[in-house]
C-alpha atoms as a PDB file:
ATOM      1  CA  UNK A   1     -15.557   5.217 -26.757  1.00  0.00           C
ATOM      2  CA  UNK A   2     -12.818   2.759 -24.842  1.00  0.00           C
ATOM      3  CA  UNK A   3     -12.830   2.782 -21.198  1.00  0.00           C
ATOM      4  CA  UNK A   4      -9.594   3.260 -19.867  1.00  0.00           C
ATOM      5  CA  UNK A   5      -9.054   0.024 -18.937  1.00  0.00           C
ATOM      6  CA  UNK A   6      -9.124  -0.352 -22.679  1.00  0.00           C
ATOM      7  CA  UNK A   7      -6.832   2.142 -23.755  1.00  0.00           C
ATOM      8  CA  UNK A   8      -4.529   0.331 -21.456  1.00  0.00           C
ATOM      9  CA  UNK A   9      -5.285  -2.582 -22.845  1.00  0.00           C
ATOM     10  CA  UNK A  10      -4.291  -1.440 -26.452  1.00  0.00           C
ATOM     11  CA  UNK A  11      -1.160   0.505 -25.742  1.00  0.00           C
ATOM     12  CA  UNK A  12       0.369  -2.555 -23.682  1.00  0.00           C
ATOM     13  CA  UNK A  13      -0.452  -4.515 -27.186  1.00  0.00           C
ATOM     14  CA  UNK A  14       1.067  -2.353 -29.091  1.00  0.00           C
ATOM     15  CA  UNK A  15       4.194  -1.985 -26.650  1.00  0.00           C
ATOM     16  CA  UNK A  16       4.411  -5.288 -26.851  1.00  0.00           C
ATOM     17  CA  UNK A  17       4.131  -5.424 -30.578  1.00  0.00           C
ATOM     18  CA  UNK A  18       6.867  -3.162 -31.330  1.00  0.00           C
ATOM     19  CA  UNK A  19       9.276  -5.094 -28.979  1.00  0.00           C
ATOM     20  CA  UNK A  20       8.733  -8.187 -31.042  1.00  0.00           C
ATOM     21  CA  UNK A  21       9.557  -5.657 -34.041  1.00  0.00           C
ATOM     22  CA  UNK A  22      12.348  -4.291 -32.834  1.00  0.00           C
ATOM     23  CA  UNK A  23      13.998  -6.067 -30.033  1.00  0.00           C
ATOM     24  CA  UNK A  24      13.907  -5.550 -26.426  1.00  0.00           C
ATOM     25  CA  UNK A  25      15.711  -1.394 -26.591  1.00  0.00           C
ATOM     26  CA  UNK A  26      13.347   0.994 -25.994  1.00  0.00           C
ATOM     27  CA  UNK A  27      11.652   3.165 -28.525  1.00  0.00           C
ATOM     28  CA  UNK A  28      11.372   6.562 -26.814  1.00  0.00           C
ATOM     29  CA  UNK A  29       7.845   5.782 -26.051  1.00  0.00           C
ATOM     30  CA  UNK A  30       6.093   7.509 -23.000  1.00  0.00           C
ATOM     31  CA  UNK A  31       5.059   5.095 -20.564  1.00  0.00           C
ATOM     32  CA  UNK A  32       1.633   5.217 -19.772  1.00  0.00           C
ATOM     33  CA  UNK A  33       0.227   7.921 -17.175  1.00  0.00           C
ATOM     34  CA  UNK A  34      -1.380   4.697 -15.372  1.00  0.00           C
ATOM     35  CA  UNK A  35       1.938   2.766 -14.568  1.00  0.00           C
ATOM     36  CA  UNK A  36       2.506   5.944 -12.779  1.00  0.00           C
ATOM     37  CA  UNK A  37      -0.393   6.199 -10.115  1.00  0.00           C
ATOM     38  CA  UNK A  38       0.282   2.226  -9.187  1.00  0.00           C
ATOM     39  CA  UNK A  39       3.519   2.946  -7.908  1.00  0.00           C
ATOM     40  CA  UNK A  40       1.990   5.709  -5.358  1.00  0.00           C
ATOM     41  CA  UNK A  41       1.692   4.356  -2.027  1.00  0.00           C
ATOM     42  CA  UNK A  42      -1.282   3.455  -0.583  1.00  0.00           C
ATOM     43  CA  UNK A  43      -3.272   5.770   1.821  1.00  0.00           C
ATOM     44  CA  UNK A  44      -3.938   4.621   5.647  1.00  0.00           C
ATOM     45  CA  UNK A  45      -7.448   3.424   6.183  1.00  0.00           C
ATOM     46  CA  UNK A  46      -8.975   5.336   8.428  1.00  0.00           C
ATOM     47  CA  UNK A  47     -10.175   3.963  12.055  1.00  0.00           C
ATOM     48  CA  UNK A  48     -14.066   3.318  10.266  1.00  0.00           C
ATOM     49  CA  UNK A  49     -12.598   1.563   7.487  1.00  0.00           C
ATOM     50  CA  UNK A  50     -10.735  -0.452  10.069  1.00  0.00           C
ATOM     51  CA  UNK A  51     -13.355  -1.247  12.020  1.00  0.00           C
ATOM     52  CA  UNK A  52     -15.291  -2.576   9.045  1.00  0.00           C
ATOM     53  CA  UNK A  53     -12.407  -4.863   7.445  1.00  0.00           C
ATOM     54  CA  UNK A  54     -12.328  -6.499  11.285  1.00  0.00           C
ATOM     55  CA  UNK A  55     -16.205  -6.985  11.799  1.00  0.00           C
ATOM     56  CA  UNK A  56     -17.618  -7.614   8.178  1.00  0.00           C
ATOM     57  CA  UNK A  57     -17.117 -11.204   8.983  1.00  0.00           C
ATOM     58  CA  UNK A  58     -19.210 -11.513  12.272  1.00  0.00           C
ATOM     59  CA  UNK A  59     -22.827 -12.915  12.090  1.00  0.00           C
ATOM     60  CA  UNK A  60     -24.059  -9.829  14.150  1.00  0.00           C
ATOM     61  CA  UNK A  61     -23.420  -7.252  11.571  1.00  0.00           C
ATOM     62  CA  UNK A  62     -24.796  -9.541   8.239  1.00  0.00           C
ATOM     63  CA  UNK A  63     -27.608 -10.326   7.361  1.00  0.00           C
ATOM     64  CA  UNK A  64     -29.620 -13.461   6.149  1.00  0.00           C
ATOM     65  CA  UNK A  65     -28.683 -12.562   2.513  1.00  0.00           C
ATOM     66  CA  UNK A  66     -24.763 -11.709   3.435  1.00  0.00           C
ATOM     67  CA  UNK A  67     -25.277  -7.706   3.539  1.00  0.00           C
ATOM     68  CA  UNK A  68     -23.460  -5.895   5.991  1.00  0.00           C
ATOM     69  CA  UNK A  69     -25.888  -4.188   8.737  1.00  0.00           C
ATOM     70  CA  UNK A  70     -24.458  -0.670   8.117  1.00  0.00           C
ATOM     71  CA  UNK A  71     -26.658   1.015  11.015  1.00  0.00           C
ATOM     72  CA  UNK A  72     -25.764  -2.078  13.676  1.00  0.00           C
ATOM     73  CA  UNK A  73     -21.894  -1.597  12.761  1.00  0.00           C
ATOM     74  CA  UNK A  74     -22.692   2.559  13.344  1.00  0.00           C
ATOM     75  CA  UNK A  75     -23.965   2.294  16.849  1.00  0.00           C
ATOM     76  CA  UNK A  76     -20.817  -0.503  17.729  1.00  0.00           C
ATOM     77  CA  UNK A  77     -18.162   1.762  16.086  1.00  0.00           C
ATOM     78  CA  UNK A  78     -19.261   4.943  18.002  1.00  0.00           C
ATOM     79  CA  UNK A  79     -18.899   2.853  21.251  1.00  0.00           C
ATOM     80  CA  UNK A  80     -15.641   2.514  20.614  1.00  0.00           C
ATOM     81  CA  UNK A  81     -12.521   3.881  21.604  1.00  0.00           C
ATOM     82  CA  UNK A  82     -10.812   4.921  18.339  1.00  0.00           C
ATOM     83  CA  UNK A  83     -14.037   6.722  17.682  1.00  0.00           C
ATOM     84  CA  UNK A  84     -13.882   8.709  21.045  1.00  0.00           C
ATOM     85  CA  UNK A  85     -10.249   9.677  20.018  1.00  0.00           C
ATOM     86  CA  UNK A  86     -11.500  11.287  16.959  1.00  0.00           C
ATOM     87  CA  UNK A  87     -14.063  12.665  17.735  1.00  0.00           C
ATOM     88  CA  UNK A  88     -14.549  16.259  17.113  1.00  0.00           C
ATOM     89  CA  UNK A  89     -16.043  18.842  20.427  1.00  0.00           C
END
């Protein structure tokens, strides 16, 4: 069974097939349902995500073998001020 990756894979081939056939005019062909979702916009990350894209690269929170130290980055982010703003009482 294809992945979809695949079946995108395919049906731009075959798009692209029946150009060359027929010139550049358009065929009445649906577009695929995956062209769609790209052209949503992108959600905001949220202040934990954040916090992880701006300290994955510090030697405190890896380790030897280039892991992130999940539990270390944990006790940082909760002494932090974004987390205080969101935090739920």
């Amino acid at each position: 069974m294809p992945t979809n990756t695949e079946r995108e894979y395919y049906a731009a081939g075959f798009r692209d097939g029946m150009k060359a056939a027929h010139g550049d005019k358009a065929l009445g062909m649906p577009s695929s349902p995956y062209d769609e979702r790209r052209n949503k916009p992108r959600r905001k990350l949220s202040d934990w995500q954040k916090f992880i894209k701006a300290n994955s690269s510090k030697k405190k929170f890896k380790f030897a073998n280039g892991k992130l130290k999940l539990k270390t980055m944990g006790i940082a982010y909760r002494k932090t001020a974004a987390y205080k703003r969101n935090k739920k009482k």
